[in-house]
Protein backbone atom coordinates (compact mmCIF):
# COMPACT_ATOMS: atom_id res chain seq x y z
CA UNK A 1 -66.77 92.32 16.15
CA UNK A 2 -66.66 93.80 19.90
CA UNK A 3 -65.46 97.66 19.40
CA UNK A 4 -61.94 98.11 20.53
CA UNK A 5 -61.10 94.91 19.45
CA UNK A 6 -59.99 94.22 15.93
CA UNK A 7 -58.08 91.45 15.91
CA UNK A 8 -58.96 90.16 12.44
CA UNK A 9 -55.63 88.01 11.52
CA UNK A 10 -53.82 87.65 8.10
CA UNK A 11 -53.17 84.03 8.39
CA UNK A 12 -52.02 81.76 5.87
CA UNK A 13 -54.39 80.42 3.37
CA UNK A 14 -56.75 78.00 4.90
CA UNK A 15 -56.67 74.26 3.42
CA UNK A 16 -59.55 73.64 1.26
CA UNK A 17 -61.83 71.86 4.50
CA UNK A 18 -64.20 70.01 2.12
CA UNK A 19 -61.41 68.01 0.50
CA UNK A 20 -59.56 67.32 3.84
CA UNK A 21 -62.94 66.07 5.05
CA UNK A 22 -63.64 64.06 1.89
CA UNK A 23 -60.24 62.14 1.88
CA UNK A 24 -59.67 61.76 5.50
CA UNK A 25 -63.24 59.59 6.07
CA UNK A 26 -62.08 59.25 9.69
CA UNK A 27 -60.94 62.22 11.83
CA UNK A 28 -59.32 61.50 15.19
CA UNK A 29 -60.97 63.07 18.13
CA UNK A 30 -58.31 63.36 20.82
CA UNK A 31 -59.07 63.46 24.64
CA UNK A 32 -55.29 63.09 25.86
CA UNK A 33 -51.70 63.45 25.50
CA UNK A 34 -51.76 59.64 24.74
CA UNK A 35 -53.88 59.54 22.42
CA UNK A 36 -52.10 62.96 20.68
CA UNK A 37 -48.96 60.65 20.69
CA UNK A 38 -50.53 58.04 18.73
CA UNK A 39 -52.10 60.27 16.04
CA UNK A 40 -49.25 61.78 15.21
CA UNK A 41 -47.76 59.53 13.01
CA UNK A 42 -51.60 58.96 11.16
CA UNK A 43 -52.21 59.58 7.77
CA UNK A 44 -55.50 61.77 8.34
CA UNK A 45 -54.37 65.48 7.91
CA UNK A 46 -57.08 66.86 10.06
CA UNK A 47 -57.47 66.20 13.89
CA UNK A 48 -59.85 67.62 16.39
CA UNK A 49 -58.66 68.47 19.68
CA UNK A 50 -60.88 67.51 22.44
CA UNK A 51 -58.72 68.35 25.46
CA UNK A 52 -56.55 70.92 27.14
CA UNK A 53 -56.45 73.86 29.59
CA UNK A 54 -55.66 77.66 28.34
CA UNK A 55 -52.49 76.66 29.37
CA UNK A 56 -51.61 73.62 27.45
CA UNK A 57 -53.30 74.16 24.53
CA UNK A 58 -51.17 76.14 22.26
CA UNK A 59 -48.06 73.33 22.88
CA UNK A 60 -50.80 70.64 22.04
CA UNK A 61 -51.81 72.42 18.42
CA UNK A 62 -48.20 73.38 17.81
CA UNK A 63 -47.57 69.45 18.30
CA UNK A 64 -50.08 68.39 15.53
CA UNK A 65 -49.40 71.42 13.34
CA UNK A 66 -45.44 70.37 13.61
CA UNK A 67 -46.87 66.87 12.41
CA UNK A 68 -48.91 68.52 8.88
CA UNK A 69 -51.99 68.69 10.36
CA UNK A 70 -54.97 70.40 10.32
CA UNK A 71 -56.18 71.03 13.49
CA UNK A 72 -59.72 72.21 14.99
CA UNK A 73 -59.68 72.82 18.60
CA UNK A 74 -63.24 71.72 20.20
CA UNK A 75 -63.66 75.10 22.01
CA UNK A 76 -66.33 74.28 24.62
CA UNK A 77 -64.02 71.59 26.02
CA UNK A 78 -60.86 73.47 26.67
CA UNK A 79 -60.42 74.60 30.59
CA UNK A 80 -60.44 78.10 31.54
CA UNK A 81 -61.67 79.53 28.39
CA UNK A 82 -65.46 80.55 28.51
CA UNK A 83 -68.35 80.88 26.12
CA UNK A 84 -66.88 84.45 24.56
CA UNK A 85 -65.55 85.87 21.75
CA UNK A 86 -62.55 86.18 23.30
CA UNK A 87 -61.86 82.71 23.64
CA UNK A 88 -61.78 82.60 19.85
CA UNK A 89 -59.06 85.83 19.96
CA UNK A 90 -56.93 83.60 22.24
CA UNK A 91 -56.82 80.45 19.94
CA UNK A 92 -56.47 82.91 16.77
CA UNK A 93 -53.82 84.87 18.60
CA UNK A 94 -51.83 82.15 21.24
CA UNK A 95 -52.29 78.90 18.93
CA UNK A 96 -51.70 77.89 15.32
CA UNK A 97 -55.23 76.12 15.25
CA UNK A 98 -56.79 76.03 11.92
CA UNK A 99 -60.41 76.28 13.50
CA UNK A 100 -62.67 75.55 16.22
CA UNK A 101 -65.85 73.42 17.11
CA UNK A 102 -68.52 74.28 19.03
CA UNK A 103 -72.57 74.07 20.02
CA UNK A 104 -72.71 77.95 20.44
CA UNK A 105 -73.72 79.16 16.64
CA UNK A 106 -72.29 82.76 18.01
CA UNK A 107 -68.64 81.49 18.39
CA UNK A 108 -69.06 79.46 15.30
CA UNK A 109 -69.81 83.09 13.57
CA UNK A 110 -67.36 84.71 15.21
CA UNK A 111 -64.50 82.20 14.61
CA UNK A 112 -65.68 82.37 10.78
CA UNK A 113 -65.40 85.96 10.54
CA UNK A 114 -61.76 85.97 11.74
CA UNK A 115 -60.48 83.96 9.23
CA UNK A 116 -60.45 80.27 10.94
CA UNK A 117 -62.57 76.92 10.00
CA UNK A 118 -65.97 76.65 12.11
CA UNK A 119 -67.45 74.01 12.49
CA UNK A 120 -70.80 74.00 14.42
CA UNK A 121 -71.54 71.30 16.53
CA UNK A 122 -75.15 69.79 17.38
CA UNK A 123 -76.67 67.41 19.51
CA UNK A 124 -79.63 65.04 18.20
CA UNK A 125 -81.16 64.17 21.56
CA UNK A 126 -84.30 63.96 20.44
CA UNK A 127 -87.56 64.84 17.76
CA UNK A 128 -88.02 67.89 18.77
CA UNK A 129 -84.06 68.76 19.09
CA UNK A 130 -84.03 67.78 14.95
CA UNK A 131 -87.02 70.13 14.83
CA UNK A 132 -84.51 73.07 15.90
CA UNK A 133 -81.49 72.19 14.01
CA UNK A 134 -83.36 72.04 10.98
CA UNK A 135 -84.91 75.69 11.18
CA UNK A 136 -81.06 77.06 11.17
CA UNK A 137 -80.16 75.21 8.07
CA UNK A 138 -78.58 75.63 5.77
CA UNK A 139 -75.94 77.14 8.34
CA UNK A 140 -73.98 79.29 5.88
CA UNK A 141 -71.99 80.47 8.75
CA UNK A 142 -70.30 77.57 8.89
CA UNK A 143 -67.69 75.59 6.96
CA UNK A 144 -68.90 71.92 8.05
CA UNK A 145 -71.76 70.50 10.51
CA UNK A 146 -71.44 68.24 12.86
CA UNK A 147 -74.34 65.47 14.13
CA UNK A 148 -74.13 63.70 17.25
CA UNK A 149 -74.78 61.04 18.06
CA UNK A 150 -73.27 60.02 14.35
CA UNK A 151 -74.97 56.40 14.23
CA UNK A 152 -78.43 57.61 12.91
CA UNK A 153 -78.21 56.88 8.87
CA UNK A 154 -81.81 58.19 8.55
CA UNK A 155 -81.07 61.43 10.05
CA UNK A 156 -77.70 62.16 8.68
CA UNK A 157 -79.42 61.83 5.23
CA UNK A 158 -82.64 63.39 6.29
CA UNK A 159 -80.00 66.83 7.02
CA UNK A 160 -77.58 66.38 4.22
CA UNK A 161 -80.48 67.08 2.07
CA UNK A 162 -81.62 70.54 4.10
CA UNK A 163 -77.82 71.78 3.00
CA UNK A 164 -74.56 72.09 1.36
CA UNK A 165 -72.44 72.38 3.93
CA UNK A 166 -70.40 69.29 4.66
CA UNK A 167 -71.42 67.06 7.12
CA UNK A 168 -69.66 64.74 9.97
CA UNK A 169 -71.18 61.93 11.81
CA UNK A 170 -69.50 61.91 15.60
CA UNK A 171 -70.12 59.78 18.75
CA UNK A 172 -71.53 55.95 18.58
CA UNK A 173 -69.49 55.12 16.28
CA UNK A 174 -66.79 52.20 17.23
CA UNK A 175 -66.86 49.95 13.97
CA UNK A 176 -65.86 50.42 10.35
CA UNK A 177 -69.31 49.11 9.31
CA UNK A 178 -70.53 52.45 11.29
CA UNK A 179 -68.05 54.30 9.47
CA UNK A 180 -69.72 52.62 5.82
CA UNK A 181 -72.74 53.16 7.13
CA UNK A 182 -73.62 56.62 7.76
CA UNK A 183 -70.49 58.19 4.71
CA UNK A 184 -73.62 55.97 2.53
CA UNK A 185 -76.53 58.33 4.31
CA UNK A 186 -74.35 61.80 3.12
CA UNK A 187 -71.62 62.33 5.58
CA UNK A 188 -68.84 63.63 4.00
CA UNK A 189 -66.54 61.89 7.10
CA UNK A 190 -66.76 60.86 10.63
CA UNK A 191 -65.23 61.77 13.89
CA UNK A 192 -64.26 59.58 16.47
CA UNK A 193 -62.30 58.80 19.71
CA UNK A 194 -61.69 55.36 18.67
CA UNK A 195 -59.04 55.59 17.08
CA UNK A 196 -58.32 51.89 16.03
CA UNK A 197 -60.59 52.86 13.56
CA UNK A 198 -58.04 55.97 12.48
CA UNK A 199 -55.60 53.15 11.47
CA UNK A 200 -57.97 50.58 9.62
């Protein structure tokens, strides 16, 4: 923690993340207020925010949280807040999020440390990109990984072996046979911005 700047928060106990993963299957990734206004009435208790300024944000998480949810804000994708620590102190101290998402394994620590959900967020592009991800496992610094693009069965399984940690397939994935396909290979649930599939 940066000296001078203790803001580690008594919040409310957090939900128990593995079984909200486990029963939800699907998570809604929303880019929009329109798609927000769907998901609101949905079943899944968990959503992950995928849009917003450093202005709208806290109304946006206050919106799901007023509908029961859990709600992980996707913190490289929020405008106006940069790759810092203190970017996790704003949406600890200006928002009721439950967590964030990121790439950057430094905000996923740092976001762990002050109490909220972390999930860390990687990119398969290719071989060599699997190479690195798989010499940071098992990723005890975070409560859930997540593997994108999420349509790769062999790799999802090839990971979920390397650790304990939870793990959600994201992006690719438009059809509930994707959805079947890679919870089989060890993904606890999957993420998605199609969110027909939310309501199947």
């Amino acid at each position: 923690m940066k000296s001078g700047r203790n803001i580690l928060l008594k919040k409310k106990p957090l939900p128990d993340f593995a079984s909200i993963l486990a029963e939800a299957k699907v998570i809604p990734a929303v880019k929009s207020i329109e798609e927000l206004d769907r998901i609101l009435a949905a079943k899944q208790k968990i959503v992950f925010v995928l849009f917003g300024d450093i202005l709208t944000i806290p109304d946006i998480v206050a919106r799901l949280k007023g509908a029961g949810k859990t709600v992980l804000v996707h913190l490289d994708l929020i405008e106006g807040l940069n790759s810092r620590d203190v970017a996790v102190d704003f949406l600890a101290r200006a928002t009721q999020a439950d967590g964030i998402l990121s790439t950057k394994a430094t905000l996923v620590k740092y976001a762990k440390n002050l109490g909220l959900l972390a999930v860390q967020r990687f990119f398969v592009l290719d071989s060599m990109a699997l190479l690195n991800i798989e010499r940071q496992f098992p990723l005890d610094y975070a409560d859930a990984i997540e593997i994108l693009p999420g349509l790769m069965p062999k790799v999802i399984r090839r990971l979920a072996r390397l650790t304990n940690r939870p793990i959600i397939a994201g992006g690719l994935i438009s059809e509930q046979e994707d959805v079947l396909s890679v919870l089989d290979a060890g993904a606890v649930a999957v993420s998605t911005s199609k969110l027909d599939l939310v309501f199947e």
